[in-house]
N, C-alpha and C. Protein backbone atom coordinates (compact mmCIF):
# COMPACT_ATOMS: atom_id res chain seq x y z
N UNK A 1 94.97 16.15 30.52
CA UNK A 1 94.22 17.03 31.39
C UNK A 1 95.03 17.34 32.64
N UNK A 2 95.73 16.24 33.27
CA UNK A 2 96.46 16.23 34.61
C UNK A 2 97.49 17.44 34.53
N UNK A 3 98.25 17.43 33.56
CA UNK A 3 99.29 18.20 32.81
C UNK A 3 98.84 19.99 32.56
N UNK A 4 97.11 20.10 32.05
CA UNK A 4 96.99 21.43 31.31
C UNK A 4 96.78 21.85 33.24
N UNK A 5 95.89 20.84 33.97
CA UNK A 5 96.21 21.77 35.64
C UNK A 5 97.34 21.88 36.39
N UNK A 6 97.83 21.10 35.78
CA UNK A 6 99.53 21.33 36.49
C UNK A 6 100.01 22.44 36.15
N UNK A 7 100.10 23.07 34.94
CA UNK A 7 100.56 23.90 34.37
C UNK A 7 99.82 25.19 34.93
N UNK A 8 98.29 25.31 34.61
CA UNK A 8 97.58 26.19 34.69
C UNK A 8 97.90 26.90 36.52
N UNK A 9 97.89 25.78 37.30
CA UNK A 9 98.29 25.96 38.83
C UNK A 9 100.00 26.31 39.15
N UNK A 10 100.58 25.74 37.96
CA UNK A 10 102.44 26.87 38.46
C UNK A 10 102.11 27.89 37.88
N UNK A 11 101.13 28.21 36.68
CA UNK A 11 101.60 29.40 36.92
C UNK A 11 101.21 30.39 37.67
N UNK A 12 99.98 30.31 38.28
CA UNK A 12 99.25 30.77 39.61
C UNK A 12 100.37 31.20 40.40
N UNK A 13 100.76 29.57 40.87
CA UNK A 13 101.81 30.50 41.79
C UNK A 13 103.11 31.03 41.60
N UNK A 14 103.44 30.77 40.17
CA UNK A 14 104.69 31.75 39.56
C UNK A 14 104.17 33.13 39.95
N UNK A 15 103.09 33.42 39.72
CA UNK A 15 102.65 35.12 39.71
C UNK A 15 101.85 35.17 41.00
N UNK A 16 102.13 34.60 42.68
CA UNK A 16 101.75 34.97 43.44
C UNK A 16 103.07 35.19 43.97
N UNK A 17 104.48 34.27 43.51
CA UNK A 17 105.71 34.45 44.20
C UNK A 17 106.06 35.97 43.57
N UNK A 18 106.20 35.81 42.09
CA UNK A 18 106.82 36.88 41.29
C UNK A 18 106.23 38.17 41.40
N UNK A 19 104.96 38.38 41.90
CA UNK A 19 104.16 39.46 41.95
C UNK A 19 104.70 40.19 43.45
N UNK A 20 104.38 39.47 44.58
CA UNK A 20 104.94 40.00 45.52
C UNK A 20 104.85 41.79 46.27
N UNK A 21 103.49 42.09 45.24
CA UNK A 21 103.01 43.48 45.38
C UNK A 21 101.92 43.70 46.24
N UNK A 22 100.94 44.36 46.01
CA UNK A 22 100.09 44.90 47.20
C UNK A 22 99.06 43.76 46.52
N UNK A 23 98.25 43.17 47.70
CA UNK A 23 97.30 42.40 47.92
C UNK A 23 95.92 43.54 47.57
N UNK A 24 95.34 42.62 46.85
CA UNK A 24 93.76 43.19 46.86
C UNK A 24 92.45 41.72 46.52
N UNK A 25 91.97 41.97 48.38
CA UNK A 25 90.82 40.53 47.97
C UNK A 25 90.01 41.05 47.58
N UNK A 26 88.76 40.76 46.86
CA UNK A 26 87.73 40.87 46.66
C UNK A 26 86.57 39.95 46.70
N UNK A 27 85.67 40.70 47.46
CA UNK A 27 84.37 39.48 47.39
C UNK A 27 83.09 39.82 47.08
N UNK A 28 82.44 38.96 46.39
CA UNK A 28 80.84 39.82 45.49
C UNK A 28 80.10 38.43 45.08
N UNK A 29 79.89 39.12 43.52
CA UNK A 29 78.33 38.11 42.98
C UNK A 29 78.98 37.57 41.79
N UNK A 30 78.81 36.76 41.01
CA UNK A 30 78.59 36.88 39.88
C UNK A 30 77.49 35.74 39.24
N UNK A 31 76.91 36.15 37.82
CA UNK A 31 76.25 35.78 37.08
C UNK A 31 76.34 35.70 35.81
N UNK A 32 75.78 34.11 35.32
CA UNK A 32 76.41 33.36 34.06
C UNK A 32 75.33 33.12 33.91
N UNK A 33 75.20 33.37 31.95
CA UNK A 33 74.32 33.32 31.48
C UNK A 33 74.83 32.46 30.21
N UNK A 34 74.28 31.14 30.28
CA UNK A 34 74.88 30.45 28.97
C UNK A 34 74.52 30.67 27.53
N UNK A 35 75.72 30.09 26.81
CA UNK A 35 75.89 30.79 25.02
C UNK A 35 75.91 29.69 24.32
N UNK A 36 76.46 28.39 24.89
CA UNK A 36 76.80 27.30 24.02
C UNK A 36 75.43 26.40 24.15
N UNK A 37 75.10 25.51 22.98
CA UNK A 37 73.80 24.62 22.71
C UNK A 37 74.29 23.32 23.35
N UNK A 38 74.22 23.16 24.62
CA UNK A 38 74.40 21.95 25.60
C UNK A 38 73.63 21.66 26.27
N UNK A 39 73.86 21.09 27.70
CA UNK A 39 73.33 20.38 28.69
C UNK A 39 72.97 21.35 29.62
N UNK A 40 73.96 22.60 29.50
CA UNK A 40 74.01 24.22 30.03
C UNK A 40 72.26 24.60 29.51
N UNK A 41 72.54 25.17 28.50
CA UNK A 41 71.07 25.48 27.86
C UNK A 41 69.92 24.89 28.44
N UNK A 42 69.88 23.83 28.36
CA UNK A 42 68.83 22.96 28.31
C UNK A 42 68.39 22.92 29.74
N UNK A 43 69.18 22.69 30.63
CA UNK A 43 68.55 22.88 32.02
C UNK A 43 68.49 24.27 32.86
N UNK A 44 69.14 24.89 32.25
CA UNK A 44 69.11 26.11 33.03
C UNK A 44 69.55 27.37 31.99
N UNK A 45 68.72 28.81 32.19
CA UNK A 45 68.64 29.90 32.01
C UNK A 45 69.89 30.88 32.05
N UNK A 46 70.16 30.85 33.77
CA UNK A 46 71.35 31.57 33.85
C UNK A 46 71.47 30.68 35.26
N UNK A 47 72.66 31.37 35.67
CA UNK A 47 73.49 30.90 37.07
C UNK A 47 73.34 31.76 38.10
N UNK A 48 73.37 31.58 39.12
CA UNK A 48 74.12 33.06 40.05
C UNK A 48 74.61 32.38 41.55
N UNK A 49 75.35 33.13 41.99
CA UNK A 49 76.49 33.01 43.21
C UNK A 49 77.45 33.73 43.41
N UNK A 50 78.20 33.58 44.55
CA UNK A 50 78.95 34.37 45.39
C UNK A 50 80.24 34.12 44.86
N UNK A 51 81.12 35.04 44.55
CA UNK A 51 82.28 34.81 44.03
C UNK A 51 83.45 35.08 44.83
N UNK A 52 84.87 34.84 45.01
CA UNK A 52 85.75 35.90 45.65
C UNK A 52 87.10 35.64 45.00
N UNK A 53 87.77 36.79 45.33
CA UNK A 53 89.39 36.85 44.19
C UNK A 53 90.45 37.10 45.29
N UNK A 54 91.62 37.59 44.54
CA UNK A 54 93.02 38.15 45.20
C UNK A 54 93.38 38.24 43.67
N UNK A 55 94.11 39.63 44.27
CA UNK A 55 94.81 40.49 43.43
C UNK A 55 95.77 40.40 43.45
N UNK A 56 97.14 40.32 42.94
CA UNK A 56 98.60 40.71 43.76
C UNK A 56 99.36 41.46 42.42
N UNK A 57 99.93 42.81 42.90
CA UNK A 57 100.70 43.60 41.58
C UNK A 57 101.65 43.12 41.20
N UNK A 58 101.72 43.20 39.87
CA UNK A 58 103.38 43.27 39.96
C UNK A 58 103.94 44.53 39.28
N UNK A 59 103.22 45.74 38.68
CA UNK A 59 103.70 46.73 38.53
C UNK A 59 102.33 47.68 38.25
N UNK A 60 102.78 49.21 37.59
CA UNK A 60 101.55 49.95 37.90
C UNK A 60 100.62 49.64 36.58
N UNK A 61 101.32 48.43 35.55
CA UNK A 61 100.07 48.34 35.06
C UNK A 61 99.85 46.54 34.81
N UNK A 62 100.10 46.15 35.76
CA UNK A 62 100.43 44.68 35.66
C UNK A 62 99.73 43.93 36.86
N UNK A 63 99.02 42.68 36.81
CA UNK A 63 98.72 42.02 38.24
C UNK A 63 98.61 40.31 37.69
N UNK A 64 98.61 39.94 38.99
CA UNK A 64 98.03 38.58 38.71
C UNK A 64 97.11 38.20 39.86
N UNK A 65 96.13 37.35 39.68
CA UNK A 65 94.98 37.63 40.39
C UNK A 65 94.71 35.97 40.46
N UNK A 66 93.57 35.30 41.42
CA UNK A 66 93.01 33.88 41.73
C UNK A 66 91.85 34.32 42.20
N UNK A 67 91.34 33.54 41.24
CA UNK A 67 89.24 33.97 41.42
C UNK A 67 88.62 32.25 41.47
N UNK A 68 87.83 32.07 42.22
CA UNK A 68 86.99 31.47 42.38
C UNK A 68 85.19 31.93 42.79
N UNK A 69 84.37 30.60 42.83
CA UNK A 69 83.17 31.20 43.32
C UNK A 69 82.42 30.07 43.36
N UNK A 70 81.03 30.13 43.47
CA UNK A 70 80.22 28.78 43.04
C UNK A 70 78.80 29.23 42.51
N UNK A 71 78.58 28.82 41.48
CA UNK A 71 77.65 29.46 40.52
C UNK A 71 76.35 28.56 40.70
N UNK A 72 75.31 28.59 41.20
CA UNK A 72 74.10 27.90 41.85
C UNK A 72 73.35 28.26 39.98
N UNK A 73 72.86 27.24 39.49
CA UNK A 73 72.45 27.19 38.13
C UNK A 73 70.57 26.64 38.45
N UNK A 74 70.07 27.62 38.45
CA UNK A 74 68.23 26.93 38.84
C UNK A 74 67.69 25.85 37.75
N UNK A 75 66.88 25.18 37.88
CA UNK A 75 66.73 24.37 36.91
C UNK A 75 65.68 25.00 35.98
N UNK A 76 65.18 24.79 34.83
CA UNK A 76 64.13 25.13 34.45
C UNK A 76 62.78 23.96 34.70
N UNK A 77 61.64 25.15 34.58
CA UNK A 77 60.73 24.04 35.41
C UNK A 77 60.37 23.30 34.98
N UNK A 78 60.13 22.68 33.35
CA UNK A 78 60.10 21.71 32.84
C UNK A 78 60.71 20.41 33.34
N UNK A 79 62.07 20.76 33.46
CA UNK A 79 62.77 19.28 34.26
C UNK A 79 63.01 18.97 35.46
N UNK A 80 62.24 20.23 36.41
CA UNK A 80 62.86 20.16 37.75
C UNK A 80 62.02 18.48 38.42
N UNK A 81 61.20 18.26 37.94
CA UNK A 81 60.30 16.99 38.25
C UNK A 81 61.60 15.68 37.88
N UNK A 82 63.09 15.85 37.31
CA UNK A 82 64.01 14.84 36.78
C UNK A 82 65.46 15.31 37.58
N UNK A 83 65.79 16.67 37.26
CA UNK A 83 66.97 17.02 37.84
C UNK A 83 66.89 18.08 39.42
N UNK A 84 67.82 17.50 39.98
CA UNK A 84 67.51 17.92 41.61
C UNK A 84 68.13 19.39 41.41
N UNK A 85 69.28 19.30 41.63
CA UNK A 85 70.63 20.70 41.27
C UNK A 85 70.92 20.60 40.01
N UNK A 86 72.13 21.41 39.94
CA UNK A 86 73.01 22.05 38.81
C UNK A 86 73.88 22.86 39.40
N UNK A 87 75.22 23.02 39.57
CA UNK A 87 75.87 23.86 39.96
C UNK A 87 77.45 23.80 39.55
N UNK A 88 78.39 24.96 39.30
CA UNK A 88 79.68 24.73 38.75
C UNK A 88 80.58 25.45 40.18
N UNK A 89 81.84 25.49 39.88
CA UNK A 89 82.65 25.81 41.08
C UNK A 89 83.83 25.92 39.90
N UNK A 90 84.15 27.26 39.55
CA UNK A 90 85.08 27.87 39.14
C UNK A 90 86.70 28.21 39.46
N UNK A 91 87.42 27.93 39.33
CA UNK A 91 89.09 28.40 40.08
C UNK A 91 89.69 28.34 38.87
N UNK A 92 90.34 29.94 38.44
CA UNK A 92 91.22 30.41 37.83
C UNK A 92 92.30 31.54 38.02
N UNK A 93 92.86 31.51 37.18
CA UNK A 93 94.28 32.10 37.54
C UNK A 93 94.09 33.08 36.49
N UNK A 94 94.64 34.46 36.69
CA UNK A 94 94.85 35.21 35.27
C UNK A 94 95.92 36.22 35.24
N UNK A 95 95.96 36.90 34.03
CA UNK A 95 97.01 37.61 34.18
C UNK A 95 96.34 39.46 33.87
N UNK A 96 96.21 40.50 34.62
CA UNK A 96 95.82 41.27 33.75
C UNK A 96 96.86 42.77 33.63
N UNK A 97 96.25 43.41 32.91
CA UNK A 97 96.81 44.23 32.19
C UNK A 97 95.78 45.55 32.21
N UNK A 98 96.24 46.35 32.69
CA UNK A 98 95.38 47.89 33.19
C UNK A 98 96.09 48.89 31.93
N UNK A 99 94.83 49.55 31.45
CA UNK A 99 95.48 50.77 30.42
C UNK A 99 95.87 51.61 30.77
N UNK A 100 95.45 51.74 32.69
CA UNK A 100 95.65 52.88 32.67
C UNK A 100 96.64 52.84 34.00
N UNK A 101 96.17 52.93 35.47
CA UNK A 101 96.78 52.71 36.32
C UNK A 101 95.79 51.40 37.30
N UNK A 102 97.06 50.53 38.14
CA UNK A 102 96.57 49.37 38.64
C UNK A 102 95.28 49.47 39.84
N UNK A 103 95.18 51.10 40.35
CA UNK A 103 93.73 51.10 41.48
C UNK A 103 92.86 51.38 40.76
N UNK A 104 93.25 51.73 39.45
CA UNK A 104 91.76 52.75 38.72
C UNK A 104 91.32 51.99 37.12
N UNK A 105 90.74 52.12 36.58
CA UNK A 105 90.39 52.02 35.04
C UNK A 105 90.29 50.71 34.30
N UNK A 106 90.38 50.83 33.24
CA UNK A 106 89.52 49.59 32.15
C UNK A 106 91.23 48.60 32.25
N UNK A 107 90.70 47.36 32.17
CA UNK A 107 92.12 46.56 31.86
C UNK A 107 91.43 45.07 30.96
N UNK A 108 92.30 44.13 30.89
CA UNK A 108 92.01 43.36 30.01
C UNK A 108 92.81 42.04 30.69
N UNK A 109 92.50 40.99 30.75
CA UNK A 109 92.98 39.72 31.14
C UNK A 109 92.42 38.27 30.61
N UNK A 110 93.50 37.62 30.58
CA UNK A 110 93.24 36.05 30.48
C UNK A 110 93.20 35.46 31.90
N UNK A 111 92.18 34.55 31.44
CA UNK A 111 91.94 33.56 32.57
C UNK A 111 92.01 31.93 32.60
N UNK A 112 92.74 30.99 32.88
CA UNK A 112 92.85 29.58 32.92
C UNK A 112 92.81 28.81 34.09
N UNK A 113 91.77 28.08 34.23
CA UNK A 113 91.89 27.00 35.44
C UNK A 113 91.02 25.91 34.93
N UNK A 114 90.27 25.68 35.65
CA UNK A 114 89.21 24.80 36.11
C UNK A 114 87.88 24.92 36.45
N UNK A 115 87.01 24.07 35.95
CA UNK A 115 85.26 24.14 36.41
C UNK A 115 85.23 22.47 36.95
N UNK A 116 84.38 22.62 38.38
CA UNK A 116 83.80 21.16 38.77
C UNK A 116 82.34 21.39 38.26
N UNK A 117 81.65 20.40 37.62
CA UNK A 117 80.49 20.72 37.25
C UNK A 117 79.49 19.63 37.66
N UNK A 118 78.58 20.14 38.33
CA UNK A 118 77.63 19.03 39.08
C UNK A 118 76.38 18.82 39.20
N UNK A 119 75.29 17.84 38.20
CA UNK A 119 74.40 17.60 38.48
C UNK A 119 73.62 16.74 38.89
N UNK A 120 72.57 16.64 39.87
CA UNK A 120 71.96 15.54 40.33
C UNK A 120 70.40 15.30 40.22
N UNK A 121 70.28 14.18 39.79
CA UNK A 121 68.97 13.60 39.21
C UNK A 121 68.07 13.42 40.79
N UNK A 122 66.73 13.91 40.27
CA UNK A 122 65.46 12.97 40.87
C UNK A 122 65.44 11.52 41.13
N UNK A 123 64.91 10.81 42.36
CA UNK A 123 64.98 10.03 42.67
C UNK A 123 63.15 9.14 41.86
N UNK A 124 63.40 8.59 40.90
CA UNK A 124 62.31 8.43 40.20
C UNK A 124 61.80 7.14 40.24
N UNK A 125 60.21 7.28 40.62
CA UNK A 125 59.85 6.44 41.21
C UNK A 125 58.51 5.75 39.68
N UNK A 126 58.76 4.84 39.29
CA UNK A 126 57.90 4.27 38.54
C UNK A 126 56.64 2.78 38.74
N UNK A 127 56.10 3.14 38.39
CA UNK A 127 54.80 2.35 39.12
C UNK A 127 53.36 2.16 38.23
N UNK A 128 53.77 0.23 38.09
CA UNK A 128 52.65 -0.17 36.99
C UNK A 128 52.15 -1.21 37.71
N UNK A 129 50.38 -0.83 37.31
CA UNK A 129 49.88 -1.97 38.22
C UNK A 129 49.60 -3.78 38.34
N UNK A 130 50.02 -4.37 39.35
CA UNK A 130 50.01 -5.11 39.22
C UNK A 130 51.57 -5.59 39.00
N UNK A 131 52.76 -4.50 39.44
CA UNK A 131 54.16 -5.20 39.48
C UNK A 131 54.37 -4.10 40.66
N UNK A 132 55.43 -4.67 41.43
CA UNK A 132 56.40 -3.99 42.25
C UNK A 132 56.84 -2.51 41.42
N UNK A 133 56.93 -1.31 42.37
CA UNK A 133 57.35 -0.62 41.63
C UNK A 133 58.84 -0.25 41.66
N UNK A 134 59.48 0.31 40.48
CA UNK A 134 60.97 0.25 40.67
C UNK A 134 60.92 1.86 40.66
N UNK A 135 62.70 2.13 41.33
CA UNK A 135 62.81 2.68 41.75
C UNK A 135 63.86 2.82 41.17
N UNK A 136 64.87 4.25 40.67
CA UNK A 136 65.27 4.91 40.15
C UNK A 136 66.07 5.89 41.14
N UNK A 137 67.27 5.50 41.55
CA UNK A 137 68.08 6.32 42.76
C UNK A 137 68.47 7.34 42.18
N UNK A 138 68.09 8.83 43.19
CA UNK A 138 69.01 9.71 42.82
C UNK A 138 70.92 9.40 42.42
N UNK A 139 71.12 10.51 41.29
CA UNK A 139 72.58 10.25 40.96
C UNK A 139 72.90 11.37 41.21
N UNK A 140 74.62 11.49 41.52
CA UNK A 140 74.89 12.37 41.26
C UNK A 140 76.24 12.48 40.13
N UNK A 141 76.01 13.45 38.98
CA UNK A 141 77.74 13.34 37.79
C UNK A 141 77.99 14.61 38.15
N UNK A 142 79.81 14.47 38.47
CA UNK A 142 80.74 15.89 38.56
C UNK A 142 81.62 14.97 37.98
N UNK A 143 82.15 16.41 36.94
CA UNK A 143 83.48 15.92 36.16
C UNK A 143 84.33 17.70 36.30
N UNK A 144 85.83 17.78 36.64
CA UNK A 144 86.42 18.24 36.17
C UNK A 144 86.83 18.57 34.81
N UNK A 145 86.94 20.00 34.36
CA UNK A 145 87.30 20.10 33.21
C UNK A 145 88.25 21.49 32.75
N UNK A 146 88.83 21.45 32.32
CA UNK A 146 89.90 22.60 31.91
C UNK A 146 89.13 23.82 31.28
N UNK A 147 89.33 25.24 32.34
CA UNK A 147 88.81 26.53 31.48
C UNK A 147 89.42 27.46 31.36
N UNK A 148 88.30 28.12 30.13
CA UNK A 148 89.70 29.89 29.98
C UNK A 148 88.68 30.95 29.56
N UNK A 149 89.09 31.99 29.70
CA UNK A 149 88.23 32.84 29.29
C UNK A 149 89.09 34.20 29.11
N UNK A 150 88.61 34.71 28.03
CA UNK A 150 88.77 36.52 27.84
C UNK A 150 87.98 37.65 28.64
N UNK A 151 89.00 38.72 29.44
CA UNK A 151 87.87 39.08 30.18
C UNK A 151 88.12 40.62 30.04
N UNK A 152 87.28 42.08 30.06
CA UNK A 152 87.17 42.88 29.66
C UNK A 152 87.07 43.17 31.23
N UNK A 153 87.22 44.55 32.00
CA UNK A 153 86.91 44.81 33.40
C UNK A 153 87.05 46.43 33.77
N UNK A 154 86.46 46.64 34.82
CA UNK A 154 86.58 48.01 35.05
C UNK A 154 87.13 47.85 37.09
N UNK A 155 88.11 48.70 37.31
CA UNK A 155 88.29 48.71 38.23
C UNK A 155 88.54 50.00 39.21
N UNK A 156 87.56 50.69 40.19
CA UNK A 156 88.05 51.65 40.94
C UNK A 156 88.75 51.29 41.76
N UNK A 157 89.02 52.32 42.85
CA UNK A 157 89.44 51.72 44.31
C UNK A 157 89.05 50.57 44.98
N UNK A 158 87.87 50.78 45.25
CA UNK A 158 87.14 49.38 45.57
C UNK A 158 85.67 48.41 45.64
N UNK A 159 85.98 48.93 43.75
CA UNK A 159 84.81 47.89 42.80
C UNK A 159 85.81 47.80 41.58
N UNK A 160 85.34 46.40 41.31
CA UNK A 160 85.96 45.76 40.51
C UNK A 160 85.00 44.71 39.83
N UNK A 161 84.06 45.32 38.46
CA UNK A 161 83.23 44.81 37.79
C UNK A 161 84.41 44.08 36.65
N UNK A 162 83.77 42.96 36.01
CA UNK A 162 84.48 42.18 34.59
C UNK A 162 83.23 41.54 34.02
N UNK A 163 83.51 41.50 32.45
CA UNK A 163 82.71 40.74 31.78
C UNK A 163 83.43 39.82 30.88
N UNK A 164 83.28 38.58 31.35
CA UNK A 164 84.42 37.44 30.23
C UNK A 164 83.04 36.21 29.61
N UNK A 165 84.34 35.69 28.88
CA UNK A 165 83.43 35.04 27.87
C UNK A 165 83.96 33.60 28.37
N UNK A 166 83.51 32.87 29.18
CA UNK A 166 83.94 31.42 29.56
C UNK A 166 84.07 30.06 28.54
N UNK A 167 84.91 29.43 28.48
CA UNK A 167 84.60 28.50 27.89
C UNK A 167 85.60 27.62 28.52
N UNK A 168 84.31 26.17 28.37
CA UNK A 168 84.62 25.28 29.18
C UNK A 168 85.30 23.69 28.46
N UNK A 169 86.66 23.06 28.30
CA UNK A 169 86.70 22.17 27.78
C UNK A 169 85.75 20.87 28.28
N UNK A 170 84.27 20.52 27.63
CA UNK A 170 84.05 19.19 27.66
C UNK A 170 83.58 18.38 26.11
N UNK A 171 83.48 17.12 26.43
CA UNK A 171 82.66 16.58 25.14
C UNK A 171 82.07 17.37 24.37
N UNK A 172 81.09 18.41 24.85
CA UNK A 172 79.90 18.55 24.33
C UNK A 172 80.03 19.98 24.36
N UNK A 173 81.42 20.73 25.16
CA UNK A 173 81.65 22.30 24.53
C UNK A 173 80.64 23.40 25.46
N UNK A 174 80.58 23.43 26.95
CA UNK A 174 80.06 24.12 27.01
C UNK A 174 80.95 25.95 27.69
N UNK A 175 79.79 26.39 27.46
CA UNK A 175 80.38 28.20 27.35
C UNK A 175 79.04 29.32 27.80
N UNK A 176 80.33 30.22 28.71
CA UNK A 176 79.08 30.95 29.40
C UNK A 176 79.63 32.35 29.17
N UNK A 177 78.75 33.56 29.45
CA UNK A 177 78.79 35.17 29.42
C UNK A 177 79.22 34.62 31.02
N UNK A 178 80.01 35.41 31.76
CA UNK A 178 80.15 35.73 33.15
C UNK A 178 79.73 37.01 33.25
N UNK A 179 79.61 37.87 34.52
CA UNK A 179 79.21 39.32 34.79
C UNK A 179 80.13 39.07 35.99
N UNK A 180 80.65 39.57 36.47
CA UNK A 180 81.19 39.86 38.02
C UNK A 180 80.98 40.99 38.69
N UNK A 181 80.56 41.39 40.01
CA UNK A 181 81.02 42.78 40.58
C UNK A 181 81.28 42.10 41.81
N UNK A 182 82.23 42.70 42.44
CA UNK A 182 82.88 42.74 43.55
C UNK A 182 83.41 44.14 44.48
N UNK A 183 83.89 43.60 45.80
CA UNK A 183 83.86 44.82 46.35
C UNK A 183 85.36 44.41 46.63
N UNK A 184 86.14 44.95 46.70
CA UNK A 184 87.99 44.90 46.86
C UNK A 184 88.32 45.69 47.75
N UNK A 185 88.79 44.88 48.84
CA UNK A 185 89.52 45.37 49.76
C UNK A 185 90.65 45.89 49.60
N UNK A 186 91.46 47.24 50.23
CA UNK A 186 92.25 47.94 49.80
C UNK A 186 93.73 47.31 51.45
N UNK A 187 94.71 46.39 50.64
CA UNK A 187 95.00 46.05 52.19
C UNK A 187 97.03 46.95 51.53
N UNK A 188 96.93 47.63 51.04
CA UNK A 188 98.84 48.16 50.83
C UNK A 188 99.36 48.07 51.90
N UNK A 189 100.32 47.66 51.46
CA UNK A 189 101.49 47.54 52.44
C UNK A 189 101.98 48.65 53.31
């Protein structure tokens, strides 16, 4: 695992040195709606949160880009009486590829980094009569895990919608629809 982020992070910055073209940040929403039969499913519906990127060219149909965000996941109400949160924190690197030209039109990219994924339990309080009652401390589990995704996108001047298909290396395989829109700052040199 140490190794696939080592890797996944040179090449980030192979293509922030090698790119060396016009900057474009962007900052917006996005929303994940899970696909895979997990721990995803089961507690939560969809996701939503604030996302933000950088763009950097390296030619008129070429870029490399660093997106992050943090995806607030609601619980469903069945378990909210057990689980407190749910939330992931995304950072990837990608490479994309415009059909047409790099301010305007449909392009296509890979994406590889990382998800922190974090949920925390109810503090549960049990109570039978005639004993002390025990008590059940909130927890909290975050595990790092290696991600990638295929991503389809549309880009004007300055909106920059994508729809990728996430998937997340853990035990248990989980995988999400992303939506993104963003607003991209236009900063040329």
């Amino acid at each position: 695992m140490r190794k696939a982020l080592l890797f996944i992070l040179g090449f980030g910055f192979c293509g922030l040195v090698y790119g060396q073209g016009e900057l474009y940040p962007s900052f917006g929403a996005e929303i994940a709606v899970p696909v895979s039969d997990s721990s995803f499913t089961d507690l939560s519906a969809f996701g939503l949160g604030p996302a933000a990127g950088i763009e950097i060219t390296v030619n008129d149909q070429m870029s490399f880009d660093l997106q992050t965000g943090f995806i607030f996941l609601p619980i469903k109400d069945s378990l909210q009486d057990l689980v407190k949160s749910h939330w992931m924190l995304p950072v990837q690197v990608g490479f994309r590829y415009y059909l047409d030209n790099y301010t305007e039109g449909l392009y296509f990219k890979g994406t590889a980094g990382f998800h922190v994924n974090s949920i925390t339990t109810e503090e549960i309080v049990i109570e039978v009569p005639g004993f002390d009652p025990t008590i059940i401390p909130e927890e909290t589990e975050s595990d790092l895990s290696v991600s990638f995704a295929p991503v389809v996108g549309y880009r004007t001047k300055y909106w920059d919608w994508s729809l990728r298909y996430n998937i997340i290396s853990q035990e248990n395989g989980i995988s999400y629809i992303g939506f993104r829109a963003a607003y991209a700052l236009d900063l040329r040199k």
